[in-house]
Structure formats: structure tokens, C-alpha cells
C-alpha atoms as a PDB file:
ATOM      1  CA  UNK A   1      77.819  97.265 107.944  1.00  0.00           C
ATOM      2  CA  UNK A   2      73.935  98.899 107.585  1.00  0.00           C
ATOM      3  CA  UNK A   3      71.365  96.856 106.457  1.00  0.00           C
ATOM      4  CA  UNK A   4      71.843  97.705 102.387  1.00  0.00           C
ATOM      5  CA  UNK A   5      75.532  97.107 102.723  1.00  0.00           C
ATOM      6  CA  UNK A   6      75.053  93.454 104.060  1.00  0.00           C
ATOM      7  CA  UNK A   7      72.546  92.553 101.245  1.00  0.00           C
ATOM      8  CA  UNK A   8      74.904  93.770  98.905  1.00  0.00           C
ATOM      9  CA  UNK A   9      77.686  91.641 100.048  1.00  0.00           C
ATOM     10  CA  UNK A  10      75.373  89.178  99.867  1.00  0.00           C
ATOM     11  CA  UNK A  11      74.841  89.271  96.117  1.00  0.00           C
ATOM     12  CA  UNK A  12      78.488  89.609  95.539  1.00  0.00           C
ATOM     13  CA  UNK A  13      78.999  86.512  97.716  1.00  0.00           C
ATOM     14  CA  UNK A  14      76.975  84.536  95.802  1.00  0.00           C
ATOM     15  CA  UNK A  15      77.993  86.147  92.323  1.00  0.00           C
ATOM     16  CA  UNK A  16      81.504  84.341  93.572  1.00  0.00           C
ATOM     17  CA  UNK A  17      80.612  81.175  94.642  1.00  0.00           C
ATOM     18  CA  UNK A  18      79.301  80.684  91.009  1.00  0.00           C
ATOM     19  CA  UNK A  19      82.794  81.917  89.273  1.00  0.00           C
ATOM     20  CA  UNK A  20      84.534  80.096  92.049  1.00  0.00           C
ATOM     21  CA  UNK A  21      82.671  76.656  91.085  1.00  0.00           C
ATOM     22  CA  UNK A  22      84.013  76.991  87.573  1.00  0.00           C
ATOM     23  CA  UNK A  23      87.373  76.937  88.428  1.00  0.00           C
ATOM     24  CA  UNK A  24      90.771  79.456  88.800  1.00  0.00           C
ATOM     25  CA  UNK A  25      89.556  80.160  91.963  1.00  0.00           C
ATOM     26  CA  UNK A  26      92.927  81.384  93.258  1.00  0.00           C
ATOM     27  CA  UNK A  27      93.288  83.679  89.972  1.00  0.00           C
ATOM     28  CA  UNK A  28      89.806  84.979  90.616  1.00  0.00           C
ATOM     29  CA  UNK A  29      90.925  85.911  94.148  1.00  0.00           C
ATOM     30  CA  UNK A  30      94.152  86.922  93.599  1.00  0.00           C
ATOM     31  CA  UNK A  31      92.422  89.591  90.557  1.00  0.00           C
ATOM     32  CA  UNK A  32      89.717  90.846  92.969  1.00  0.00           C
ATOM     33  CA  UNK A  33      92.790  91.856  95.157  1.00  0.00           C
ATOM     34  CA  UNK A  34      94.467  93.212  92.634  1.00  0.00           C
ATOM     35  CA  UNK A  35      91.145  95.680  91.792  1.00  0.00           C
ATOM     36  CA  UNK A  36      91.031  96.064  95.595  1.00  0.00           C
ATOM     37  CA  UNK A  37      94.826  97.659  95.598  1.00  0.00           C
ATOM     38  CA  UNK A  38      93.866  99.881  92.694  1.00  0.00           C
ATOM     39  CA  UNK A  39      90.447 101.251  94.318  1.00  0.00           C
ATOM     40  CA  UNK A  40      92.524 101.060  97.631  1.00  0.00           C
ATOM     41  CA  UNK A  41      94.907 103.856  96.093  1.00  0.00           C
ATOM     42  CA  UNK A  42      92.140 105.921  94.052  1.00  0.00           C
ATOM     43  CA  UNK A  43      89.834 107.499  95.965  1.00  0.00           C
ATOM     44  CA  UNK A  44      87.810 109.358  92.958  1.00  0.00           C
ATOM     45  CA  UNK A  45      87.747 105.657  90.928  1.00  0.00           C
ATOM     46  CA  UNK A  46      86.203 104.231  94.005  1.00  0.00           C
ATOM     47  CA  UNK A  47      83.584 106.703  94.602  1.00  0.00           C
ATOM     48  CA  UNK A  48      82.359 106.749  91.089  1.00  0.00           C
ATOM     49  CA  UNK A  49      82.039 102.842  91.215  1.00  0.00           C
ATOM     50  CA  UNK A  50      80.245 102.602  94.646  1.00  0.00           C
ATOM     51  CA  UNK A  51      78.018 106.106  93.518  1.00  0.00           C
ATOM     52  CA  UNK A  52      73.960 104.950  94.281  1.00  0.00           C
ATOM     53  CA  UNK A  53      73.031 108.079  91.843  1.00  0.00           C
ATOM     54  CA  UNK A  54      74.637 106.549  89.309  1.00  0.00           C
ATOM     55  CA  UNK A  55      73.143 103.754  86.957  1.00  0.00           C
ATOM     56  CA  UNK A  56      74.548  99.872  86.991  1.00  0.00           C
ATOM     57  CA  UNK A  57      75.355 100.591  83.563  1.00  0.00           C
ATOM     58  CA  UNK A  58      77.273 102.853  83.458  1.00  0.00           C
ATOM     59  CA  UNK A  59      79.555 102.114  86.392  1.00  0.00           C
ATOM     60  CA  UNK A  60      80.000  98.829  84.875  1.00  0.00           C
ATOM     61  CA  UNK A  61      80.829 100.389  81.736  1.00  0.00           C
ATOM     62  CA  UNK A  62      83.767 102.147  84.051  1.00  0.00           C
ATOM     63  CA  UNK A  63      84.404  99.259  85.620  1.00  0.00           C
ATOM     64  CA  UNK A  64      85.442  97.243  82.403  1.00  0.00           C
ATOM     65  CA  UNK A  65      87.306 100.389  80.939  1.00  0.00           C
ATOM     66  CA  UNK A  66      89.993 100.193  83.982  1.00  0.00           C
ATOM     67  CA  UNK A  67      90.010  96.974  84.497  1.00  0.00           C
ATOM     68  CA  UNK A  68      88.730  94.358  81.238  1.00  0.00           C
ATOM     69  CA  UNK A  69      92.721  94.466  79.743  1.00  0.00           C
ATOM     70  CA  UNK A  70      93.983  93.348  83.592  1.00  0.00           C
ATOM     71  CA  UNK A  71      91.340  90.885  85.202  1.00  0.00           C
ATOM     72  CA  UNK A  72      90.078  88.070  83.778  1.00  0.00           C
ATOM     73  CA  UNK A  73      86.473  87.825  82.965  1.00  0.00           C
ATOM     74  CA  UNK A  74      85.250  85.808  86.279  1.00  0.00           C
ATOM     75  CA  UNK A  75      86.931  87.796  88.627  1.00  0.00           C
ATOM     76  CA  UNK A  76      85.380  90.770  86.228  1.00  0.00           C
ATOM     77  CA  UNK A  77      81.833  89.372  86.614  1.00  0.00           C
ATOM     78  CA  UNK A  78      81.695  89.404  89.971  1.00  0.00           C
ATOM     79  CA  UNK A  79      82.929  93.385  90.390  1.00  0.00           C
ATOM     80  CA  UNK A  80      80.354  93.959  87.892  1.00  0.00           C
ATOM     81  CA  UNK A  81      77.873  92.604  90.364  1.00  0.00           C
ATOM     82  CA  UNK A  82      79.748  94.765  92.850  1.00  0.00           C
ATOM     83  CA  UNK A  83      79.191  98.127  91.075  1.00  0.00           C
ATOM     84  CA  UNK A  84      75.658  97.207  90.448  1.00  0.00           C
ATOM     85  CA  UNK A  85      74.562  97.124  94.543  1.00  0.00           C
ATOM     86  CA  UNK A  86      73.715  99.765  96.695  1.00  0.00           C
ATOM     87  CA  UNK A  87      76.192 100.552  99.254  1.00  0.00           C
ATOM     88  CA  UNK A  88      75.484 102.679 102.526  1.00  0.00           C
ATOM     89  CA  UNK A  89      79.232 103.634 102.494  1.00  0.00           C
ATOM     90  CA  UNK A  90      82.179 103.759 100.062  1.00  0.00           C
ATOM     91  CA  UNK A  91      83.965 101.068 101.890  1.00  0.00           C
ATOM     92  CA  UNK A  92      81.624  98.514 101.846  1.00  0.00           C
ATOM     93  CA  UNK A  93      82.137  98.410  98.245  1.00  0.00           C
ATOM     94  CA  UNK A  94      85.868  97.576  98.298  1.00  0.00           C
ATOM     95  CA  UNK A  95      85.463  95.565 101.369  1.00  0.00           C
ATOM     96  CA  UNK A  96      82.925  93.108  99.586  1.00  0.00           C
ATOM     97  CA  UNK A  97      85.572  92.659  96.912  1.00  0.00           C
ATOM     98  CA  UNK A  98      88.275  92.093  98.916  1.00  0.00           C
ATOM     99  CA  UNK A  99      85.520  89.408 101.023  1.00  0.00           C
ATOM    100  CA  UNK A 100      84.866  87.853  97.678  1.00  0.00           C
ATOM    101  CA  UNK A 101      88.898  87.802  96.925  1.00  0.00           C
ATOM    102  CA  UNK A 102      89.840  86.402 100.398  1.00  0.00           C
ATOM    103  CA  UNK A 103      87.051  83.694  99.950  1.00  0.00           C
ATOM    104  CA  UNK A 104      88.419  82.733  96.259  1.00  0.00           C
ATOM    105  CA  UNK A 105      91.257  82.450  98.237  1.00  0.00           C
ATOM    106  CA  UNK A 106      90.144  80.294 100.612  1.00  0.00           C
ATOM    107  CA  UNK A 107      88.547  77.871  98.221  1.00  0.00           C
ATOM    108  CA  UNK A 108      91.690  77.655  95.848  1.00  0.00           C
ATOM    109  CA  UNK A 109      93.295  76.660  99.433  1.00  0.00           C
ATOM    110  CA  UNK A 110      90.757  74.147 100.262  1.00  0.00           C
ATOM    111  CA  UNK A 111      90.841  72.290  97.135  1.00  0.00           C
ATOM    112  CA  UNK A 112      94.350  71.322  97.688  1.00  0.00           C
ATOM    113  CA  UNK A 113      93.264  70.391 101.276  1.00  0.00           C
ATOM    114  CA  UNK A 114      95.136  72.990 102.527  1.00  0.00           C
ATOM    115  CA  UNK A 115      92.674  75.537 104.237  1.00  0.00           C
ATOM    116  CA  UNK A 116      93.365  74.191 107.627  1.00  0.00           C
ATOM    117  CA  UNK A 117      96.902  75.090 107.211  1.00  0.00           C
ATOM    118  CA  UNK A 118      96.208  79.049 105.704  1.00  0.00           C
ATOM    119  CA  UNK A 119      93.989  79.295 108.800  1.00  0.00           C
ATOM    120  CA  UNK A 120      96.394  78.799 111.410  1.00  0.00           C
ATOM    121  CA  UNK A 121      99.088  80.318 109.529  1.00  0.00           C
ATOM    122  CA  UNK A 122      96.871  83.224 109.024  1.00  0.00           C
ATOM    123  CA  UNK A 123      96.364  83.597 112.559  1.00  0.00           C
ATOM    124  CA  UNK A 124      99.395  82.705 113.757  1.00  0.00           C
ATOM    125  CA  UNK A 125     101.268  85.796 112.183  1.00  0.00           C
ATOM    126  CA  UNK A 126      98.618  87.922 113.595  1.00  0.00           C
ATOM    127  CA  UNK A 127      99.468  86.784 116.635  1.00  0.00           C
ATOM    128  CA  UNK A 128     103.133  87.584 116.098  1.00  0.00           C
ATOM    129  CA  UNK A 129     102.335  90.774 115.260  1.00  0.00           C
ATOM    130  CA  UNK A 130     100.330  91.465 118.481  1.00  0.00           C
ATOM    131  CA  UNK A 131     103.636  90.119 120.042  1.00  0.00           C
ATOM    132  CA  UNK A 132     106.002  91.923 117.988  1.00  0.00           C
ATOM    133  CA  UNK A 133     105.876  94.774 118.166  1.00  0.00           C
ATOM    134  CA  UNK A 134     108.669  96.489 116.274  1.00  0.00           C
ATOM    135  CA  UNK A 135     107.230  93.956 113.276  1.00  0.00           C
ATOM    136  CA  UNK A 136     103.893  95.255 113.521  1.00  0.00           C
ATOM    137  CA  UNK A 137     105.474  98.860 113.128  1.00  0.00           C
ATOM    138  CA  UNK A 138     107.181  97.968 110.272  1.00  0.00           C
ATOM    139  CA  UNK A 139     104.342  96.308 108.301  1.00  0.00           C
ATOM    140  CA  UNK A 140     101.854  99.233 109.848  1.00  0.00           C
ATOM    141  CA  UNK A 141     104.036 101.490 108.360  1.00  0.00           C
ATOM    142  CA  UNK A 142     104.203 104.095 105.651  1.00  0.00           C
ATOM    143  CA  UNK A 143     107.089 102.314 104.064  1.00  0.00           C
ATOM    144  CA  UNK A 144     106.777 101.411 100.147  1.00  0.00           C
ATOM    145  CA  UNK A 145     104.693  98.254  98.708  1.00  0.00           C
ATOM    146  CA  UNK A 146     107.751  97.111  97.345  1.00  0.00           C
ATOM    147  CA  UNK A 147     109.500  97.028 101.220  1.00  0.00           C
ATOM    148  CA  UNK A 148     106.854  95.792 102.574  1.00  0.00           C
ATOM    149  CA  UNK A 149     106.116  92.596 100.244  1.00  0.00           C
ATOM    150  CA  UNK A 150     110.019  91.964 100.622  1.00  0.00           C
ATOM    151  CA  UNK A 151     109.551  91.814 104.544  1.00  0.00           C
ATOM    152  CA  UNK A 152     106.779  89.587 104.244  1.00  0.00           C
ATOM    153  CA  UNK A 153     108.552  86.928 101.793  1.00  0.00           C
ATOM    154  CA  UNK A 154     111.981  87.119 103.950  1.00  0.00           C
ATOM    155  CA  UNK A 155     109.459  86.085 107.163  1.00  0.00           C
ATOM    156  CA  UNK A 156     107.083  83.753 105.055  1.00  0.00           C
ATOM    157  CA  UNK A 157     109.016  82.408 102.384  1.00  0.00           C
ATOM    158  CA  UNK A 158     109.538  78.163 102.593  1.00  0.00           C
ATOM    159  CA  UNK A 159     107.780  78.786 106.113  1.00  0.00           C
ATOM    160  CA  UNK A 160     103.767  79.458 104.813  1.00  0.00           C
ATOM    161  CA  UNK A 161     101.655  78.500 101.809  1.00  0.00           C
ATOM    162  CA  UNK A 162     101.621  80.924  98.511  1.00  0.00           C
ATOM    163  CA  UNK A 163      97.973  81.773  99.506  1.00  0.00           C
ATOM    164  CA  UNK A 164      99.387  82.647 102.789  1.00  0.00           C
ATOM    165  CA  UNK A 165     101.714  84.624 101.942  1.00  0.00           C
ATOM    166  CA  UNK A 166      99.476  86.587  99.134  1.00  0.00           C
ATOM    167  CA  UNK A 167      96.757  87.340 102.060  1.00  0.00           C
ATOM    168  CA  UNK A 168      99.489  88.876 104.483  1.00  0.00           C
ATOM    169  CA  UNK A 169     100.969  91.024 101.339  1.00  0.00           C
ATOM    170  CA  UNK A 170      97.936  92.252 100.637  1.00  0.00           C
ATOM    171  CA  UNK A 171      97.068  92.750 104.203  1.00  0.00           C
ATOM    172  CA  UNK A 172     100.164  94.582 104.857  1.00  0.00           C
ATOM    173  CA  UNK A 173     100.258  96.750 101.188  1.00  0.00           C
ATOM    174  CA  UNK A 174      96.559  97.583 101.383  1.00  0.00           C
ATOM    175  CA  UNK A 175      95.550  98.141 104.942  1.00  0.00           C
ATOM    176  CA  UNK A 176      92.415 100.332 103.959  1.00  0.00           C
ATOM    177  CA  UNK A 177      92.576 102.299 108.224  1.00  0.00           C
ATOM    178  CA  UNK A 178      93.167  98.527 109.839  1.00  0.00           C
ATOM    179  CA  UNK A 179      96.391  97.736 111.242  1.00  0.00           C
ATOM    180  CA  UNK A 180      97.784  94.791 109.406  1.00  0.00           C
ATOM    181  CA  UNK A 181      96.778  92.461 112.789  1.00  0.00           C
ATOM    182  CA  UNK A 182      93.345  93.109 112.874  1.00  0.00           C
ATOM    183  CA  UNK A 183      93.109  93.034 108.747  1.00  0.00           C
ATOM    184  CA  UNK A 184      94.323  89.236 108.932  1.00  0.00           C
ATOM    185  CA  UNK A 185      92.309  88.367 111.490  1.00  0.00           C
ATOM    186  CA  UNK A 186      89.512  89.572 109.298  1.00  0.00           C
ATOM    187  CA  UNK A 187      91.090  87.591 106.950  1.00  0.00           C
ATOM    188  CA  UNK A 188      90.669  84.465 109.526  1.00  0.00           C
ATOM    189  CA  UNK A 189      87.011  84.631 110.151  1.00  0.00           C
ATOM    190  CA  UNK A 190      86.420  84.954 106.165  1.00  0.00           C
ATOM    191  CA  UNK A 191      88.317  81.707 105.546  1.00  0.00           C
ATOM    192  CA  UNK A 192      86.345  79.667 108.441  1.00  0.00           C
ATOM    193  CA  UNK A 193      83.138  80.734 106.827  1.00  0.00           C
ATOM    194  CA  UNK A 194      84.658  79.073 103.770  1.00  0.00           C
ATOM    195  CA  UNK A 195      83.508  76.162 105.252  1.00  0.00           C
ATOM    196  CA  UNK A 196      80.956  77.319 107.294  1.00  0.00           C
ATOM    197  CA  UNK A 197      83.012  77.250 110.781  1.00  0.00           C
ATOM    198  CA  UNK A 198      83.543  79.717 112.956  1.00  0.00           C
ATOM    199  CA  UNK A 199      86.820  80.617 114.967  1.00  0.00           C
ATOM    200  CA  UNK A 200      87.437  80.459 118.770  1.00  0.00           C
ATOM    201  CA  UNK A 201      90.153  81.578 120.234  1.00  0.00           C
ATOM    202  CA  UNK A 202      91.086  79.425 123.504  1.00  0.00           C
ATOM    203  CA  UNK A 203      93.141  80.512 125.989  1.00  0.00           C
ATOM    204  CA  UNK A 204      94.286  78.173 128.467  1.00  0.00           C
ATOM    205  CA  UNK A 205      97.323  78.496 131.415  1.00  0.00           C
ATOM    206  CA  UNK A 206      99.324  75.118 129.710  1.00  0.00           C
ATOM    207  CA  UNK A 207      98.927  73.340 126.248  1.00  0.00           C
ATOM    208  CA  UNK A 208      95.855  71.075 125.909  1.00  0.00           C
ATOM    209  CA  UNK A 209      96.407  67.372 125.220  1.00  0.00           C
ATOM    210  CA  UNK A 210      94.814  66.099 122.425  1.00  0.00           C
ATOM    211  CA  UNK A 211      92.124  64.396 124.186  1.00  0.00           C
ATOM    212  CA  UNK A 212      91.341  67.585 125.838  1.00  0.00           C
ATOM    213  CA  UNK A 213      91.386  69.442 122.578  1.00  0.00           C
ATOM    214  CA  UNK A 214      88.974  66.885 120.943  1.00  0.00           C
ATOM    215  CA  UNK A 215      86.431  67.052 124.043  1.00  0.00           C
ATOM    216  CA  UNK A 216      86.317  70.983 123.962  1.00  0.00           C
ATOM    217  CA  UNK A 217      85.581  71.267 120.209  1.00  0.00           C
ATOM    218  CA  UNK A 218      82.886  69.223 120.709  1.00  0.00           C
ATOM    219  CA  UNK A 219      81.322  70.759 123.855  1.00  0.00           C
ATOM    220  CA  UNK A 220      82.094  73.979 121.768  1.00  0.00           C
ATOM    221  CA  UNK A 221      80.869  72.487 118.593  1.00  0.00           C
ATOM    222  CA  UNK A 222      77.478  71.306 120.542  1.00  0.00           C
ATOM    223  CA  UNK A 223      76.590  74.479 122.397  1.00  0.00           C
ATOM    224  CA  UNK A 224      77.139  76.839 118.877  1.00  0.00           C
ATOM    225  CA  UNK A 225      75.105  74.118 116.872  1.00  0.00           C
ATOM    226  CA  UNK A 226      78.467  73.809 114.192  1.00  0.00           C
ATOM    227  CA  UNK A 227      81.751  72.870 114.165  1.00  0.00           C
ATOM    228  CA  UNK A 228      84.496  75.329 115.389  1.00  0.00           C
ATOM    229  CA  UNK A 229      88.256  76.256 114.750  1.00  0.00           C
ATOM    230  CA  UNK A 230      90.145  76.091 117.575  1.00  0.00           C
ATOM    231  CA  UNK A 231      92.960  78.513 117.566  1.00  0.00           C
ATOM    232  CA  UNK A 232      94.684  77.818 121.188  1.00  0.00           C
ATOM    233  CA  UNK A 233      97.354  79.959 122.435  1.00  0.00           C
ATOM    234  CA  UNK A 234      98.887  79.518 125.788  1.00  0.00           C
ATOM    235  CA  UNK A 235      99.170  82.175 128.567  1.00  0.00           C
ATOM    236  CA  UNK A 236     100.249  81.179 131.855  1.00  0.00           C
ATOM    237  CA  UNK A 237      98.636  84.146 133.934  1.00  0.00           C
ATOM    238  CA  UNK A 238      95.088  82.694 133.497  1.00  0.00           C
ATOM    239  CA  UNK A 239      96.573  80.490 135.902  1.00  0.00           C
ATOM    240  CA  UNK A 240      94.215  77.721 135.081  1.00  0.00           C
ATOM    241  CA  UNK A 241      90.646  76.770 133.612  1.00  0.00           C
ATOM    242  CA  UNK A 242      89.565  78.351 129.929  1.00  0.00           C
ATOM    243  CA  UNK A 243      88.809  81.482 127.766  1.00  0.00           C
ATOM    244  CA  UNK A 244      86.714  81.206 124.720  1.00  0.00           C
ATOM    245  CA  UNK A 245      86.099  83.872 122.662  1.00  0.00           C
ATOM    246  CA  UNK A 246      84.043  83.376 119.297  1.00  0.00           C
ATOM    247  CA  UNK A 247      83.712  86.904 117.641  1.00  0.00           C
ATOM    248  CA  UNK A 248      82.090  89.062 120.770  1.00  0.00           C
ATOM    249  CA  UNK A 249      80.977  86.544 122.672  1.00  0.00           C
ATOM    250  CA  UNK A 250      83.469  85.582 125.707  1.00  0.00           C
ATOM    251  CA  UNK A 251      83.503  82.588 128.284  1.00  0.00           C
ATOM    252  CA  UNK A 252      85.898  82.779 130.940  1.00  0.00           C
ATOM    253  CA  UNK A 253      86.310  80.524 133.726  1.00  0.00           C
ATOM    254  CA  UNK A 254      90.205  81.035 133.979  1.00  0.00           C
ATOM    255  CA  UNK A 255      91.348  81.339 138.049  1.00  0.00           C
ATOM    256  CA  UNK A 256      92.141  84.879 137.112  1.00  0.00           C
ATOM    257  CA  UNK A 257      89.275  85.642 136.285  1.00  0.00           C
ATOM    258  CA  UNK A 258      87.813  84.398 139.063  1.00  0.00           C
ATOM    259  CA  UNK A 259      90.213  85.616 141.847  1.00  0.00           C
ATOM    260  CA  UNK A 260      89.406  89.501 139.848  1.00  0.00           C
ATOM    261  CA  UNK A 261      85.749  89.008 140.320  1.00  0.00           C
ATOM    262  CA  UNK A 262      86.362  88.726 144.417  1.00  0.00           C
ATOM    263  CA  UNK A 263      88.665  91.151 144.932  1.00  0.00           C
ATOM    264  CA  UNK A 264      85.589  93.486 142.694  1.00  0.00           C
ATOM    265  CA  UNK A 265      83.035  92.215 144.978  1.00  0.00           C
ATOM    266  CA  UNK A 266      85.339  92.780 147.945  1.00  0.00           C
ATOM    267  CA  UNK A 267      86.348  96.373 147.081  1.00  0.00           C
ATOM    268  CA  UNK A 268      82.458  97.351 146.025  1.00  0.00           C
END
């Protein structure tokens, strides 16, 4: 996201934290997906909204003509912000309304103390996905919204939180280019930001104890300067030691690793 893009979101980010503080924060998010399936589906709405050339004014006047009878007036105040940014692309402009949704999301979630839980949830289906892969075709596919949202509450239903469930039927109904795996896990890093955390994904060759758990987040937790979510999935070909990934950055000291990097310096 250029440079104007990211300031943007940054307005809009903040626009939401204020709506979020006065409550409804899960019908605030649930709206601003709601606009983000509409612009989603109408290319010409979108442009006009996200359109530099055009003033504040009147693409909030736009905005309010769609959309005042459907959304209430928090989640409508902080699109309104939205239309009135400069955006380097198109996208950006949904994408910092679905950011803002997802977040409303997240706080709804963690005033219920229930964040932690939508998290790993949250990643965990991603991770089936990634698995599964005739799943993943199914939910990647062109099949109707209608389909698609019955799949997802057949798999989710009694098993994962509401706001669970309404961030992997958006995911999977509104795509916007992203398969429905890397849209979640999107989805992830937005809700650790919630609370100013950051994800790492651990890879290790047999489940940690919980002693070793607690003594990596904190050697984790001390080397990024904050506190990190540890999302730990188990693959026995690393043979032993750790992965840590956290967004691009990756740590290995797995065996595999290790026994790759001598047969590279062998063969060079």
C-alpha cells in the first residue's frame, strides 16, 4: 500500500476507534462488511467513491444515498471518512473498510473476552484450508453466496464463535483476488493488532509443553519489544529445533534446515 494509501487507512482507523468506543462495535463491523460486499460487487459504485478528482462532498453525498437507509450512522461515519481520503488505488479504499470492519470485529470479540478464541479459530481454518484442499476449492470457488455461507455454517456452526463465523463468510463470499486462506489470515494479523500483538507462527517437530510455550513467548516477546501470539502447528519433518515466522521475517533453526544448508554448501 503507497505512501497516500497508508495515511488514509490511517484516518479511517482512527475515525473507528472513536465509533467503536461508543459502543455496537460488532454492528459497526458487521455494516462496514456489509458496504464492503456491495462495493465488492460494483465496480462503477466503487470507483466513484474512491475517485481523487472528485470532491469529499460529493462522494459522501453518494455515499449516504446507497447506503444511509441500510447502515447505521457509526458505521456510516466512518465510510464517510473513507470517501473523503486520497487513495493511490481503488482497492485500498474497500480494503480500509473492510480493516476498519474486521477491527470492529475484533473489539466486539474482545469485550466479551473472547478475542483469543476468534484468533486461533481464525487461523486455525486457514490452516485447514491450506490442508484441505478440495475445501479450499469449494470456498475459492465461483459457487453462489448463498452455497457458500451454507458450507461455512455446516463446518462452523456450535464449533466457532458468531464473529468467527461472520469473518470466514465474508472471507469466503467476498474474496476481492485473495483466496479465502490468505484473506483470513489477513484477517489474523488485523485482530492481533487489536491489541497491539503481533502473530508468529511456530513450527516445531512435536507439541511444546507449556513451560516451553511460556519461555518462547517471552524470548519472542523480549527480542520484538511486545507481546506475541503464538500460533504453533506441528510438523514432524523439521525433525527438531524451531521456525518462527512473524510477517516476513523468518528464524529457523529446525535440523532440516540445518542438514539443507550442508548438503548447499557441499554441492556449491
Amino acid at each position: 500500500m503507497l505512501q497516500s494509501s497508508r495515511l488514509s487507512l490511517q484516518a479511517v482507523l482512527e475515525a473507528a476507534n472513536v465509533e467503536i468506543a461508543t459502543g455496537n462495535a460488532r454492528e459497526i463491523g458487521q455494516s462496514l462488511l456489509g458496504v464492503v460486499g456491495v462495493l465488492a460487487d460494483n465496480l462503477g459504485l466503487r470507483k466513484a467513491l474512491a475517485d481523487s478528482s472528485e470532491s469529499a462532498e460529493k462522494k459522501q453525498g453518494l455515499l449516504r444515498a446507497v447506503f444511509g437507509a441500510q447502515v447505521p450512522e457509526s458505521a456510516l461515519t466512518i465510510a464517510s471518512v473513507a470517501v473523503g481520503q486520497r487513495w493511490a488505488r481503488t482497492q485500498d479504499f474497500v480494503t480500509s473498510l473492510e480493516v476498519a470492519g474486521v477491527t470492529a470485529i475484533a473489539a466486539a470479540a474482545q469485550e466479551l473476552g473472547q478475542l483469543g478464541q476468534v484468533e486461533e479459530e481464525i487461523f486455525r481454518f486457514a490452516r485447514l484450508l491450506e490442508s484441505d484442499h478440495e475445501l479450499s476449492r469449494a470456498l475459492d470457488s465461483d459457487a453462489g453466496a448463498d452455497a457458500k455461507r451454507a458450507l461455512v455454517e455446516n463446518l462452523l456452526a456450535g464449533k466457532a464463535s458468531p464473529d468467527t463465523i461472520t469473518l470466514v463468510e465474508h472471507a469466503a463470499v467476498h474474496p476481492r483476488g485473495l483466496r479465502v486462506a490468505i484473506a483470513l489470515d489477513h484477517f489474523s494479523d488485523i485482530l492481533a493488532a487489536r491489541q497491539q500483538r503481533s502473530v508468529a507462527d511456530v513450527t516445531v517437530a512435536k507439541p511444546l509443553t507449556p513451560a516451553q510455550t511460556e519461555r518462547l513467548a517471552a524470548a519472542l516477546a523480549a527480542n520484538y519489544g511486545r507481546e506475541l501470539v503464538l500460533n504453533v502447528q506441528v510438523d514432524p519433518e523439521v525433525l527438531g529445533g524451531v521456525r518462527v515466522q512473524v510477517g516476513d521475517e523468518v528464524m529457523n533453526s529446525t535440523v532440516a534446515d540445518r542438514l539443507a544448508e550442508v548438503h548447499r554448501k557441499l554441492a556449491s
